[in-house]
PDB file of N, CA and C in Angstrom:
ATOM      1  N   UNK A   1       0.839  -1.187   0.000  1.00  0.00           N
ATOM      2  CA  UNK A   1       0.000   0.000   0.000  1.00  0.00           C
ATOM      3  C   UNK A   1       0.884   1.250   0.000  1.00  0.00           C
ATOM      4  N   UNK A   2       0.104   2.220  -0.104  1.00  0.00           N
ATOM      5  CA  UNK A   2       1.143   3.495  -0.527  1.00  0.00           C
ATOM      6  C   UNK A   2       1.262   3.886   1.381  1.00  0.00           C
ATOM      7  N   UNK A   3       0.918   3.955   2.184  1.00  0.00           N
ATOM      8  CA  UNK A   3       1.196   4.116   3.400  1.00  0.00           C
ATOM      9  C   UNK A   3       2.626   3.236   3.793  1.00  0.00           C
ATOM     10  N   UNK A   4       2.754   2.284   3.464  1.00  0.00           N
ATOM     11  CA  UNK A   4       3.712   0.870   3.748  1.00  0.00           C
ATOM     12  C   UNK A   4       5.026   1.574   2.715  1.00  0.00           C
ATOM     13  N   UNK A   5       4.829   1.910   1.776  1.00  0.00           N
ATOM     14  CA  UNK A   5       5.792   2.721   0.795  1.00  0.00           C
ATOM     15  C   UNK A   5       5.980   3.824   1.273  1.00  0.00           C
ATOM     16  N   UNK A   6       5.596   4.650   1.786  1.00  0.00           N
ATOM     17  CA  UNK A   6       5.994   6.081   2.237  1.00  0.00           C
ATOM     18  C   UNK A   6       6.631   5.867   3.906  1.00  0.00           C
ATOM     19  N   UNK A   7       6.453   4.491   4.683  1.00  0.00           N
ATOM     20  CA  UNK A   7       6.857   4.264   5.865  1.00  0.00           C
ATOM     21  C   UNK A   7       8.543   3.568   5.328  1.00  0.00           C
ATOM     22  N   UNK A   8       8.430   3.018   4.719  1.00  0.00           N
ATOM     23  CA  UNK A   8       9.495   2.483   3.984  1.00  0.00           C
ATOM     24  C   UNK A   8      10.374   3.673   3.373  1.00  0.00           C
ATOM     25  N   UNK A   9       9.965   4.688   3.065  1.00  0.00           N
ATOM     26  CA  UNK A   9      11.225   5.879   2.309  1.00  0.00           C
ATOM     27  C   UNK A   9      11.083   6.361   3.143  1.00  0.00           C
ATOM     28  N   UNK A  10      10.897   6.717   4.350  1.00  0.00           N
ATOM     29  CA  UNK A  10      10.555   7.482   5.717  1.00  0.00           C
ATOM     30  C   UNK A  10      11.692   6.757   6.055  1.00  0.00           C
ATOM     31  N   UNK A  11      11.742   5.787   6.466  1.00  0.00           N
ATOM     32  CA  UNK A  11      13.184   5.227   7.289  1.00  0.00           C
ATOM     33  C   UNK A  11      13.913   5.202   6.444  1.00  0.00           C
ATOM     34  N   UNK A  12      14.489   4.648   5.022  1.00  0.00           N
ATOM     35  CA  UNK A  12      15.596   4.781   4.087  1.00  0.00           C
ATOM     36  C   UNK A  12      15.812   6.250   4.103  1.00  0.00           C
ATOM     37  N   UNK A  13      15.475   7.342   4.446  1.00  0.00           N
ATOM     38  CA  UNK A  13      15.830   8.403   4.279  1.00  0.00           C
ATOM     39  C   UNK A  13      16.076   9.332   5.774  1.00  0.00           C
ATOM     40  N   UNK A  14      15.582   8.246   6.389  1.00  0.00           N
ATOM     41  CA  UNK A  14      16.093   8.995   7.987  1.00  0.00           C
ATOM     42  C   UNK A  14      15.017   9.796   8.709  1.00  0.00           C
ATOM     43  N   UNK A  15      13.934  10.032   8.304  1.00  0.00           N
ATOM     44  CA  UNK A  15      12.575  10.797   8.354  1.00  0.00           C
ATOM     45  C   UNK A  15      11.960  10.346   9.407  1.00  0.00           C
ATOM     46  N   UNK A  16      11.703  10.419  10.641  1.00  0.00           N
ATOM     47  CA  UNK A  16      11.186  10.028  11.751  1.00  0.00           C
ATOM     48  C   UNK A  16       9.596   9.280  11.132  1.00  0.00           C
ATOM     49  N   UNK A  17       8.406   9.946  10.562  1.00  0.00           N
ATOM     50  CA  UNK A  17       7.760   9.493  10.349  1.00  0.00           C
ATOM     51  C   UNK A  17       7.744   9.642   8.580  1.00  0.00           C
ATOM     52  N   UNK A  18       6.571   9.255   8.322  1.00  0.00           N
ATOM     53  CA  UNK A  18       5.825   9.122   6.856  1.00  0.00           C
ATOM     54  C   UNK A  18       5.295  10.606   6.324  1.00  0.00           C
ATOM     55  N   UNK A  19       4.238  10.671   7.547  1.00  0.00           N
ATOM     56  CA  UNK A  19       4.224  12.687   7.428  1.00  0.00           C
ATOM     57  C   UNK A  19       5.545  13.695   7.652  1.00  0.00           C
ATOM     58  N   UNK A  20       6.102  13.249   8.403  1.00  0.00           N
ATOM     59  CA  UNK A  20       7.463  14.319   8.150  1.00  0.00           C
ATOM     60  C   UNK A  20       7.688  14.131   7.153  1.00  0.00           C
ATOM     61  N   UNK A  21       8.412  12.963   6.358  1.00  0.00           N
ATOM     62  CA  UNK A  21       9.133  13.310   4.973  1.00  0.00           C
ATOM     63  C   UNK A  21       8.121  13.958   4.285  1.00  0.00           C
ATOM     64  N   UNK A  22       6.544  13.458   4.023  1.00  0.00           N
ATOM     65  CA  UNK A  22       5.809  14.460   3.785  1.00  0.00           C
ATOM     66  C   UNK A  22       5.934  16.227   3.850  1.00  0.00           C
ATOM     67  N   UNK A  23       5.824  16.483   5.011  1.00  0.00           N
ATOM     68  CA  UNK A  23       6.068  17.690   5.296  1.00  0.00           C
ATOM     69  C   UNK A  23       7.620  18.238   4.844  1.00  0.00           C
ATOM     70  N   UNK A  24       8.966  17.759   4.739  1.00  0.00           N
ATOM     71  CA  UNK A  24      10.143  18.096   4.276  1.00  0.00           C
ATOM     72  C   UNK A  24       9.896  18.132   2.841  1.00  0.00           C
ATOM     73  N   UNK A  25       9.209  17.149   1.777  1.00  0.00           N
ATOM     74  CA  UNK A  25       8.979  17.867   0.858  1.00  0.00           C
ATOM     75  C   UNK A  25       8.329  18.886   0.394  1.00  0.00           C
ATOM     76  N   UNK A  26       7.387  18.877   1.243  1.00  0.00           N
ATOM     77  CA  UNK A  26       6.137  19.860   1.048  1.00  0.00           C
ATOM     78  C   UNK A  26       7.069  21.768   0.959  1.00  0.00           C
ATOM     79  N   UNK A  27       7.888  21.075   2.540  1.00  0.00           N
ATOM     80  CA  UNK A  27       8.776  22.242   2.517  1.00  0.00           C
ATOM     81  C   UNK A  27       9.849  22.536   1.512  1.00  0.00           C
ATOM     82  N   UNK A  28      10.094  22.033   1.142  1.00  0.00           N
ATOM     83  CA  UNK A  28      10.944  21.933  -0.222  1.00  0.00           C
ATOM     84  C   UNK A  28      10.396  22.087  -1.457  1.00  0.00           C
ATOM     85  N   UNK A  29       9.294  22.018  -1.876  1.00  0.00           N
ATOM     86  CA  UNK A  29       8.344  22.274  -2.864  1.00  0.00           C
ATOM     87  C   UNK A  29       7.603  23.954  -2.799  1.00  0.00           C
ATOM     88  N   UNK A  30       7.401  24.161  -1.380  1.00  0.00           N
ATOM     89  CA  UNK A  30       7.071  25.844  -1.124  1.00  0.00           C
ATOM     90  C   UNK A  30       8.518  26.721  -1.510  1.00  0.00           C
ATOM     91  N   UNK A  31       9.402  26.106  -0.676  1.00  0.00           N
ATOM     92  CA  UNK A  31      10.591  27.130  -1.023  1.00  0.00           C
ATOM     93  C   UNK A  31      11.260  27.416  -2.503  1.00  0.00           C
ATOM     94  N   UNK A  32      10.661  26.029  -3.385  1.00  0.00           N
ATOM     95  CA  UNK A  32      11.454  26.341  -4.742  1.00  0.00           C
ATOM     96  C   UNK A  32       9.887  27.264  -5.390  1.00  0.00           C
ATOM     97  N   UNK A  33       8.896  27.745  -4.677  1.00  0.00           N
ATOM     98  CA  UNK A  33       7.683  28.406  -5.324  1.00  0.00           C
ATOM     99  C   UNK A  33       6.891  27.111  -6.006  1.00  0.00           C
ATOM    100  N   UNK A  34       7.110  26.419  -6.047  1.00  0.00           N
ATOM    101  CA  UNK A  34       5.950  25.045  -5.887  1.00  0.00           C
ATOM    102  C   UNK A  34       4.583  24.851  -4.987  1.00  0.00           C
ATOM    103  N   UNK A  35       3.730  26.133  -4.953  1.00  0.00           N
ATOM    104  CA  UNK A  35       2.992  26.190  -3.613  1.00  0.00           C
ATOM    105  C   UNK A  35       1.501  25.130  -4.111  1.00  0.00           C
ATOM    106  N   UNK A  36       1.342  24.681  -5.185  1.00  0.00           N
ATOM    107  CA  UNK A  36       0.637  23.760  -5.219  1.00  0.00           C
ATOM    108  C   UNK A  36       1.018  22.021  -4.749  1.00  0.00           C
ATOM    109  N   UNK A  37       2.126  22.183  -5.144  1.00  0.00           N
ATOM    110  CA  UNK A  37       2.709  20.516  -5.129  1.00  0.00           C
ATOM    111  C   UNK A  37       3.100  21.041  -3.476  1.00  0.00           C
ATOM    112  N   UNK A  38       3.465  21.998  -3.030  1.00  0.00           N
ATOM    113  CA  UNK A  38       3.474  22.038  -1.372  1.00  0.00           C
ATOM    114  C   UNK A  38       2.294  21.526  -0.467  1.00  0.00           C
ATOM    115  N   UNK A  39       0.959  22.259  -0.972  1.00  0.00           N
ATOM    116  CA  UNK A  39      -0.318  22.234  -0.465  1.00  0.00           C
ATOM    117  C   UNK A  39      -0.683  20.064  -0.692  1.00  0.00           C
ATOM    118  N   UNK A  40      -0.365  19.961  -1.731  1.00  0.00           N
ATOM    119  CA  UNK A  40      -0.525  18.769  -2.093  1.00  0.00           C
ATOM    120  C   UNK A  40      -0.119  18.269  -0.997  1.00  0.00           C
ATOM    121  N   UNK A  41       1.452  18.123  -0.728  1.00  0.00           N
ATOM    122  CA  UNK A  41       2.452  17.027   0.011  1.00  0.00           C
ATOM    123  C   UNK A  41       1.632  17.151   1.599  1.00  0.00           C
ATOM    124  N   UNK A  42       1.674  18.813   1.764  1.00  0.00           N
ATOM    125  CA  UNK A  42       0.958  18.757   3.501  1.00  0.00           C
ATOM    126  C   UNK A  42      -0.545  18.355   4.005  1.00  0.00           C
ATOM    127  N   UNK A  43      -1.140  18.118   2.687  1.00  0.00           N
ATOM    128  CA  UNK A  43      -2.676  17.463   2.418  1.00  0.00           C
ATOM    129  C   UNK A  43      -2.368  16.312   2.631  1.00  0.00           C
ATOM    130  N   UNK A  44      -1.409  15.386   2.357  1.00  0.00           N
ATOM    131  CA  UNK A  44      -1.055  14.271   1.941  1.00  0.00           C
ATOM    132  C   UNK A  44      -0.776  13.560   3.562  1.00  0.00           C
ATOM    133  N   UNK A  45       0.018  14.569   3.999  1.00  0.00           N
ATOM    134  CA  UNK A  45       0.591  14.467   5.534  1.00  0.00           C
ATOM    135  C   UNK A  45      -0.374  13.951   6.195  1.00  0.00           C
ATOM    136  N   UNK A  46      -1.221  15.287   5.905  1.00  0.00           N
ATOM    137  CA  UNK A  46      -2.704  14.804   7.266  1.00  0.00           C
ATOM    138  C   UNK A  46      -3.427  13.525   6.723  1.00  0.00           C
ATOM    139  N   UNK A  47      -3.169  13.011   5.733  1.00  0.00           N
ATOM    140  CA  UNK A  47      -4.107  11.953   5.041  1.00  0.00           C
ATOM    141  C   UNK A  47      -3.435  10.643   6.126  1.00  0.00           C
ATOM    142  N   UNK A  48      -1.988  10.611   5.915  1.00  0.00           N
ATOM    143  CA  UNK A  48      -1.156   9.689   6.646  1.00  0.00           C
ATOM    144  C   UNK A  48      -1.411  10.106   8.249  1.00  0.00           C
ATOM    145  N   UNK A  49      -1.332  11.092   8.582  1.00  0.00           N
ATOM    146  CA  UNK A  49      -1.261  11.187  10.124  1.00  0.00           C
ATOM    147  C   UNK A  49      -1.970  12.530  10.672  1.00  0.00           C
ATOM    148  N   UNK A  50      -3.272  12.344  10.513  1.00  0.00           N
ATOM    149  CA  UNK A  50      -4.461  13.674  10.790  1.00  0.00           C
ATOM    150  C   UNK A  50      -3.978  14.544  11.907  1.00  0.00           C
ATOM    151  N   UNK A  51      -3.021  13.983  12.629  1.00  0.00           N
ATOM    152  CA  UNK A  51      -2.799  15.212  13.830  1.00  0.00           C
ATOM    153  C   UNK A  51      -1.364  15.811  13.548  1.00  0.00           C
ATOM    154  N   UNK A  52      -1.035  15.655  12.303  1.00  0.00           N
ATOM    155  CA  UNK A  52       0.277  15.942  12.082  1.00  0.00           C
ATOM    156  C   UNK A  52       0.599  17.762  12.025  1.00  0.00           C
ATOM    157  N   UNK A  53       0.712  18.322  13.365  1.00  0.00           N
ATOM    158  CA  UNK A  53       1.216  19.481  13.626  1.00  0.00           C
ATOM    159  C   UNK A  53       1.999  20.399  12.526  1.00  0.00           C
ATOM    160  N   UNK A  54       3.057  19.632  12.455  1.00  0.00           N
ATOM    161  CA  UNK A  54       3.539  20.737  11.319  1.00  0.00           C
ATOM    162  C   UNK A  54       3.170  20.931   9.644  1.00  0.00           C
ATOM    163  N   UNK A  55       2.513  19.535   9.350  1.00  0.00           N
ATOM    164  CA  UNK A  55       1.314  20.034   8.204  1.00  0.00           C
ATOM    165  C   UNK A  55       0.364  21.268   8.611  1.00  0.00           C
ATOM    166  N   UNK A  56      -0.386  20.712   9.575  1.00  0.00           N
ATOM    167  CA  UNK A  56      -1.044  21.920  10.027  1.00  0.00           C
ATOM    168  C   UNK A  56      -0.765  23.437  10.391  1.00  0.00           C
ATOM    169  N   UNK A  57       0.558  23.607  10.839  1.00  0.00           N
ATOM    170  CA  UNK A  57       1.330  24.752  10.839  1.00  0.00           C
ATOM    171  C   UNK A  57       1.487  25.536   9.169  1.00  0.00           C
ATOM    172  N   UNK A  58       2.018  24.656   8.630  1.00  0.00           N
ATOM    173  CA  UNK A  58       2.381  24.730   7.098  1.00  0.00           C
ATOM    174  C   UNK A  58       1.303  25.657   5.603  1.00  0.00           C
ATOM    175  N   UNK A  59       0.324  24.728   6.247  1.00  0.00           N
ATOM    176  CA  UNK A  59      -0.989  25.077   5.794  1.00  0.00           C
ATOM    177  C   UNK A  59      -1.507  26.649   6.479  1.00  0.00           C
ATOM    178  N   UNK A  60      -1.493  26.384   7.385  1.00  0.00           N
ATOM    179  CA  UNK A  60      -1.846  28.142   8.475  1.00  0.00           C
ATOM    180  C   UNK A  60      -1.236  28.879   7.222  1.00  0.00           C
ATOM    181  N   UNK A  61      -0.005  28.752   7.367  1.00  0.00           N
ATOM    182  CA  UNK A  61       0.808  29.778   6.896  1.00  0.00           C
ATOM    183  C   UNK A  61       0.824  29.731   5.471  1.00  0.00           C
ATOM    184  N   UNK A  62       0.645  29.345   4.550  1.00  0.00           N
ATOM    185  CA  UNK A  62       0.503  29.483   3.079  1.00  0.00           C
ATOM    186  C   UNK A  62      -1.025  30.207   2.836  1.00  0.00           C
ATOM    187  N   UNK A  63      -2.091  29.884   3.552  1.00  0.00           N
ATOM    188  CA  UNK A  63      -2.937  30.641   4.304  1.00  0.00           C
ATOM    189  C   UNK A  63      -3.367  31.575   4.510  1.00  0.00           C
ATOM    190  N   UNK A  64      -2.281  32.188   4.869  1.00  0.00           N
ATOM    191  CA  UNK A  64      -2.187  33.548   5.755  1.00  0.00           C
ATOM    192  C   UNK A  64      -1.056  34.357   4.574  1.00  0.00           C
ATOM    193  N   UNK A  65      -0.297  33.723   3.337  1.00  0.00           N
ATOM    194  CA  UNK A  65       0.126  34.334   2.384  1.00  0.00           C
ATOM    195  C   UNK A  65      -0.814  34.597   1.083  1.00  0.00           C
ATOM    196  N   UNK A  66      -1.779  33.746   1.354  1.00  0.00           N
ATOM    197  CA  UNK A  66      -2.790  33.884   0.188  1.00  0.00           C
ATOM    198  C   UNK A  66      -4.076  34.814   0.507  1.00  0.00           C
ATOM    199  N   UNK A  67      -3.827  35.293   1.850  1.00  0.00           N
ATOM    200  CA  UNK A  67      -5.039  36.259   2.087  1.00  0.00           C
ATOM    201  C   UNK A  67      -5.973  35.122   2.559  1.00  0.00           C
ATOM    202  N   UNK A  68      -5.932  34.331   3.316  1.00  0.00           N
ATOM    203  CA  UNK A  68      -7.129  33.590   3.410  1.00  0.00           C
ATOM    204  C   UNK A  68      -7.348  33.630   4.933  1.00  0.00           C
ATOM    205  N   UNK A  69      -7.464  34.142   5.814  1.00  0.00           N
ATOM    206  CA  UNK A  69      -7.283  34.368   7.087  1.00  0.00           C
ATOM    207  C   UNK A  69      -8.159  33.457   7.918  1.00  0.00           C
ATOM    208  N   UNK A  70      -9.245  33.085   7.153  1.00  0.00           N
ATOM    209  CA  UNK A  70     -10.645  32.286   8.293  1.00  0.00           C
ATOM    210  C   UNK A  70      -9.744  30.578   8.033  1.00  0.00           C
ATOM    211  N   UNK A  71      -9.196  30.584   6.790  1.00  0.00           N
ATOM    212  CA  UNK A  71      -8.584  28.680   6.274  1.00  0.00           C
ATOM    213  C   UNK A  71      -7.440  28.737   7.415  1.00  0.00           C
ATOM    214  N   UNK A  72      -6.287  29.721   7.266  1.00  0.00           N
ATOM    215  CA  UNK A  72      -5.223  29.976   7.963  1.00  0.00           C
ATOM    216  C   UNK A  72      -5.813  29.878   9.752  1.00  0.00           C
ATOM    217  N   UNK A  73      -6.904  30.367  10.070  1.00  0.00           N
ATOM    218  CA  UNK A  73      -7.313  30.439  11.446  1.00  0.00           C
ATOM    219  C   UNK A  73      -7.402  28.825  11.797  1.00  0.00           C
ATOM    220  N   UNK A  74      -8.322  28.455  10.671  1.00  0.00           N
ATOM    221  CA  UNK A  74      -8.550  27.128  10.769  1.00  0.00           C
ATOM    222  C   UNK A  74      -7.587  25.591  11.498  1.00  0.00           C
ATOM    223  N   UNK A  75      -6.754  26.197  10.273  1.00  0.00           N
ATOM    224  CA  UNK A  75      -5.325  24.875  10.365  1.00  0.00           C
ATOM    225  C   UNK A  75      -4.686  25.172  11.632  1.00  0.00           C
ATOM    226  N   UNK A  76      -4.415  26.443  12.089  1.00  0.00           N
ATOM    227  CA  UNK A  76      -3.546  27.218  13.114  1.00  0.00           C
ATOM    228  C   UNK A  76      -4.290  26.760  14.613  1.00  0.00           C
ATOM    229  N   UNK A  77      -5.640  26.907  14.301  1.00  0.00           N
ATOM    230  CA  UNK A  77      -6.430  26.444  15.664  1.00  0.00           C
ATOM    231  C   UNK A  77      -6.220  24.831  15.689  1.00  0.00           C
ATOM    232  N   UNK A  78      -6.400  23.792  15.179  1.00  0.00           N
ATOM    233  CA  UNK A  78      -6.424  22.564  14.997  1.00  0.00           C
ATOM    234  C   UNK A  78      -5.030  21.851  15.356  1.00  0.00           C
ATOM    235  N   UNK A  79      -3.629  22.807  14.862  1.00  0.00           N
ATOM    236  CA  UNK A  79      -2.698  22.597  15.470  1.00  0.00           C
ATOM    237  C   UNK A  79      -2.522  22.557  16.767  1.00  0.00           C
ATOM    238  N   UNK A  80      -3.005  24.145  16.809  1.00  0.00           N
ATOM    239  CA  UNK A  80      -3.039  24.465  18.815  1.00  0.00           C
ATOM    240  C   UNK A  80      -3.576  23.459  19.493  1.00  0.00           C
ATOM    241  N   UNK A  81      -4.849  22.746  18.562  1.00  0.00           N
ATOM    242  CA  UNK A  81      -5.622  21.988  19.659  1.00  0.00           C
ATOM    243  C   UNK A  81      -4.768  20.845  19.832  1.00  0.00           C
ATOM    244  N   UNK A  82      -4.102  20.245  18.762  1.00  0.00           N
ATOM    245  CA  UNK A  82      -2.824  19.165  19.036  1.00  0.00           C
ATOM    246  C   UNK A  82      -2.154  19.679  20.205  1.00  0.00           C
ATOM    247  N   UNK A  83      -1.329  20.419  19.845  1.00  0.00           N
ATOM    248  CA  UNK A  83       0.019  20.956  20.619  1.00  0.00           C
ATOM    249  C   UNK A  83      -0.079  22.255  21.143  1.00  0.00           C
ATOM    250  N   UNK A  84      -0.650  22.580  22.349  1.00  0.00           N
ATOM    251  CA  UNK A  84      -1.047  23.999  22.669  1.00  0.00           C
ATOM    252  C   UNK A  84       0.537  24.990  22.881  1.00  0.00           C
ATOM    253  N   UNK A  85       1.613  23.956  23.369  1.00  0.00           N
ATOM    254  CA  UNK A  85       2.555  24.673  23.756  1.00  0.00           C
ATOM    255  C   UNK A  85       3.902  24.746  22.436  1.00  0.00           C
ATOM    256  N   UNK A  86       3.290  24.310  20.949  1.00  0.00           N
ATOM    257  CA  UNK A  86       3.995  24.491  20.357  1.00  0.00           C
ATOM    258  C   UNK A  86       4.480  26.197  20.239  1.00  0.00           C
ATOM    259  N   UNK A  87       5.026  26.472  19.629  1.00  0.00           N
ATOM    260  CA  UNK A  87       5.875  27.818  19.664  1.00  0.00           C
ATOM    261  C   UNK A  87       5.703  28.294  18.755  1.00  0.00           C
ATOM    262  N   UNK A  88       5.854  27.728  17.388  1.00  0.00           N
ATOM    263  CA  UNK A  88       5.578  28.301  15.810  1.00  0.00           C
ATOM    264  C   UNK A  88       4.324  28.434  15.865  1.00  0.00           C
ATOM    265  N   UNK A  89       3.515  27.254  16.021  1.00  0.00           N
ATOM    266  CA  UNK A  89       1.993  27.573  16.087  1.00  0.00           C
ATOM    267  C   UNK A  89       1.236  28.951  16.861  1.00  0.00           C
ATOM    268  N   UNK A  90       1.876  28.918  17.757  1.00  0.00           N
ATOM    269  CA  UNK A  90       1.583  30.281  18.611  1.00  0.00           C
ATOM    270  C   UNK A  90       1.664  31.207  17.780  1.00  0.00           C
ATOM    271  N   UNK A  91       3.208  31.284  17.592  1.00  0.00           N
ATOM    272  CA  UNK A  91       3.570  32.766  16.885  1.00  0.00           C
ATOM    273  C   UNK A  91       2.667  32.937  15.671  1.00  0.00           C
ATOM    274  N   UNK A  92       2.492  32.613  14.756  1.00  0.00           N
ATOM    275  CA  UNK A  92       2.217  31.991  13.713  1.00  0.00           C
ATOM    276  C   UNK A  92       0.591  33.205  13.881  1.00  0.00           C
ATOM    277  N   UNK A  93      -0.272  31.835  15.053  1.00  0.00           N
ATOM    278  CA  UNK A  93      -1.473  32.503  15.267  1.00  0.00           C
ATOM    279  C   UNK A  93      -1.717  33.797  15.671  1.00  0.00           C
ATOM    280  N   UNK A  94      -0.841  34.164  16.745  1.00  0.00           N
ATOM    281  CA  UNK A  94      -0.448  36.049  17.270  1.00  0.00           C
ATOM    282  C   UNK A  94      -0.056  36.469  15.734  1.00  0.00           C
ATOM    283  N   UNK A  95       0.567  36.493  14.668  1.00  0.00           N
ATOM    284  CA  UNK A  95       0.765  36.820  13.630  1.00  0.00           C
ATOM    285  C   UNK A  95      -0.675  36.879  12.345  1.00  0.00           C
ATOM    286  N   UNK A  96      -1.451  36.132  12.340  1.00  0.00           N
ATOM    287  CA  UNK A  96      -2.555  35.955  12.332  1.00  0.00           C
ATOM    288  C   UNK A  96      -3.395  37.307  12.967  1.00  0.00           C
ATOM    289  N   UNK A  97      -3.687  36.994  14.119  1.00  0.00           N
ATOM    290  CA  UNK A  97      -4.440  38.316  14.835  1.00  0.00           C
ATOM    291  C   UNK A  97      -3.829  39.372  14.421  1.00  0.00           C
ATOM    292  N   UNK A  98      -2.571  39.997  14.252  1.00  0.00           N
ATOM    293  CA  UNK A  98      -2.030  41.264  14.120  1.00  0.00           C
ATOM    294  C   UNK A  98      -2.345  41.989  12.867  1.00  0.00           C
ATOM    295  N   UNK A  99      -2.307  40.671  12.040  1.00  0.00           N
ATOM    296  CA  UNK A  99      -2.673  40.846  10.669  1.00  0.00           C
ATOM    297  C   UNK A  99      -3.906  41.408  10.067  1.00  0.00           C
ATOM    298  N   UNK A 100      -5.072  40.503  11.088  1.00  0.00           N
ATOM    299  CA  UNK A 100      -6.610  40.707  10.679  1.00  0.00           C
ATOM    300  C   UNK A 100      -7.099  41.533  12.141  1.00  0.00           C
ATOM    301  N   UNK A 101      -7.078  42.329  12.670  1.00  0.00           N
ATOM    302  CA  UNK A 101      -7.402  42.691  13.922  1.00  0.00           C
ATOM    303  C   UNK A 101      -9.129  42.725  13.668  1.00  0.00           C
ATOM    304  N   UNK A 102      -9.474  42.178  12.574  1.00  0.00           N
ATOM    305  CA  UNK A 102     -11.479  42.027  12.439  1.00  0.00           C
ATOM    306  C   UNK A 102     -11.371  40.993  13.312  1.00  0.00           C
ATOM    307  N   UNK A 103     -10.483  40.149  13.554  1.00  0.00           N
ATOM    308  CA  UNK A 103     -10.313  38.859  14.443  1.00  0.00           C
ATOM    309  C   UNK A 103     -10.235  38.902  15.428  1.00  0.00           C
ATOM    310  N   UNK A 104     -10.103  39.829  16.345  1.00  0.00           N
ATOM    311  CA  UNK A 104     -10.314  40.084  17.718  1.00  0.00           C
ATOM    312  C   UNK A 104     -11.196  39.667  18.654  1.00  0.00           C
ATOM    313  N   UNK A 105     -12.760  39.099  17.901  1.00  0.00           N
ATOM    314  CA  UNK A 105     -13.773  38.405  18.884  1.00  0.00           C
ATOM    315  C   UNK A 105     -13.022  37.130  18.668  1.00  0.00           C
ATOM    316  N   UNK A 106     -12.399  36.727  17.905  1.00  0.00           N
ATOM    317  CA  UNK A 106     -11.689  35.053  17.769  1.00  0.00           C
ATOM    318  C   UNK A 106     -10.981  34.939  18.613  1.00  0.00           C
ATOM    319  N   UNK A 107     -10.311  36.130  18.680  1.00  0.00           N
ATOM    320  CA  UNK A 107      -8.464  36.078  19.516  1.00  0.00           C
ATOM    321  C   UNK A 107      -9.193  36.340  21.302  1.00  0.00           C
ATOM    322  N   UNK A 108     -10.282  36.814  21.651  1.00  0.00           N
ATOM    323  CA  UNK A 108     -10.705  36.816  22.715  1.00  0.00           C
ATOM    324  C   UNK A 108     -11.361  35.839  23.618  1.00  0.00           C
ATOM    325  N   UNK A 109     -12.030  35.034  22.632  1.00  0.00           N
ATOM    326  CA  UNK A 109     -12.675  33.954  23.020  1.00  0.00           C
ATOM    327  C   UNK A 109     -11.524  32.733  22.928  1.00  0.00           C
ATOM    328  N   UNK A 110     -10.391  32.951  22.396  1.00  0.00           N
ATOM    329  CA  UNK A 110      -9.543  31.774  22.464  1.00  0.00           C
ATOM    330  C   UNK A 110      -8.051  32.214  23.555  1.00  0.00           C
ATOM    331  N   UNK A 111      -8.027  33.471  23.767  1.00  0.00           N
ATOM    332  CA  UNK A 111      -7.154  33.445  24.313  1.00  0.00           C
ATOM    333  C   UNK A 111      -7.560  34.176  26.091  1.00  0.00           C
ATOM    334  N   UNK A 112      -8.789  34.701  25.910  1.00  0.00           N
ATOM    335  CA  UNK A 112      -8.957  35.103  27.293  1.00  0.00           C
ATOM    336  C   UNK A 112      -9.904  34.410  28.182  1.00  0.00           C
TER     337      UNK A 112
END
């Protein structure tokens, strides 16, 4: 199965999981301006491992470059709800609010 194949180049390549190497290409596909085949790979992530944080980070933030602020809120909250004490995710989301300050009943009800 393609899960059993992507767990398999996950370890030949040193990749802790299946969604990380996921996510390392994904990241590697955004940075060469590949932001479709990026969106793809970190779609792909959550397909393999739905709570996979830094897909979800990934996504926020391509997100939040495309003007999409409610999708970007989306992925960014879902992370938090994984990992509240991640750090990027935080920033990420405070970056978020600063951005859209219409978001302020969001940022109140989630942060106060």
């Amino acid at each position: 199965s393609e899960k059993q194949n992507l767990t398999q180049l996950a370890e030949e390549t040193g990749a802790p999981s299946p969604a990380m190497l996921l996510c390392e290409r994904g990241e590697a596909a955004f940075e060469s301006g590949d932001e479709s085949q990026a969106t793809t790979l970190f779609d792909s992530a959550l397909l393999v491992e739905p709570t996979c944080v830094r897909a979800l980070n990934n996504l926020g933030v391509m997100a939040l470059q495309t003007d999409e602020p409610w999708r970007a809120l989306s992925y960014l909250l879902m992370g938090v709800i994984q990992d509240p004490q991640n750090e990027d995710l935080v920033i990420n989301l405070q970056g978020l609010f600063d951005l859209y300050p219409e978001l302020k009943t969001v940022r109140s009800v989630i942060f106060d």
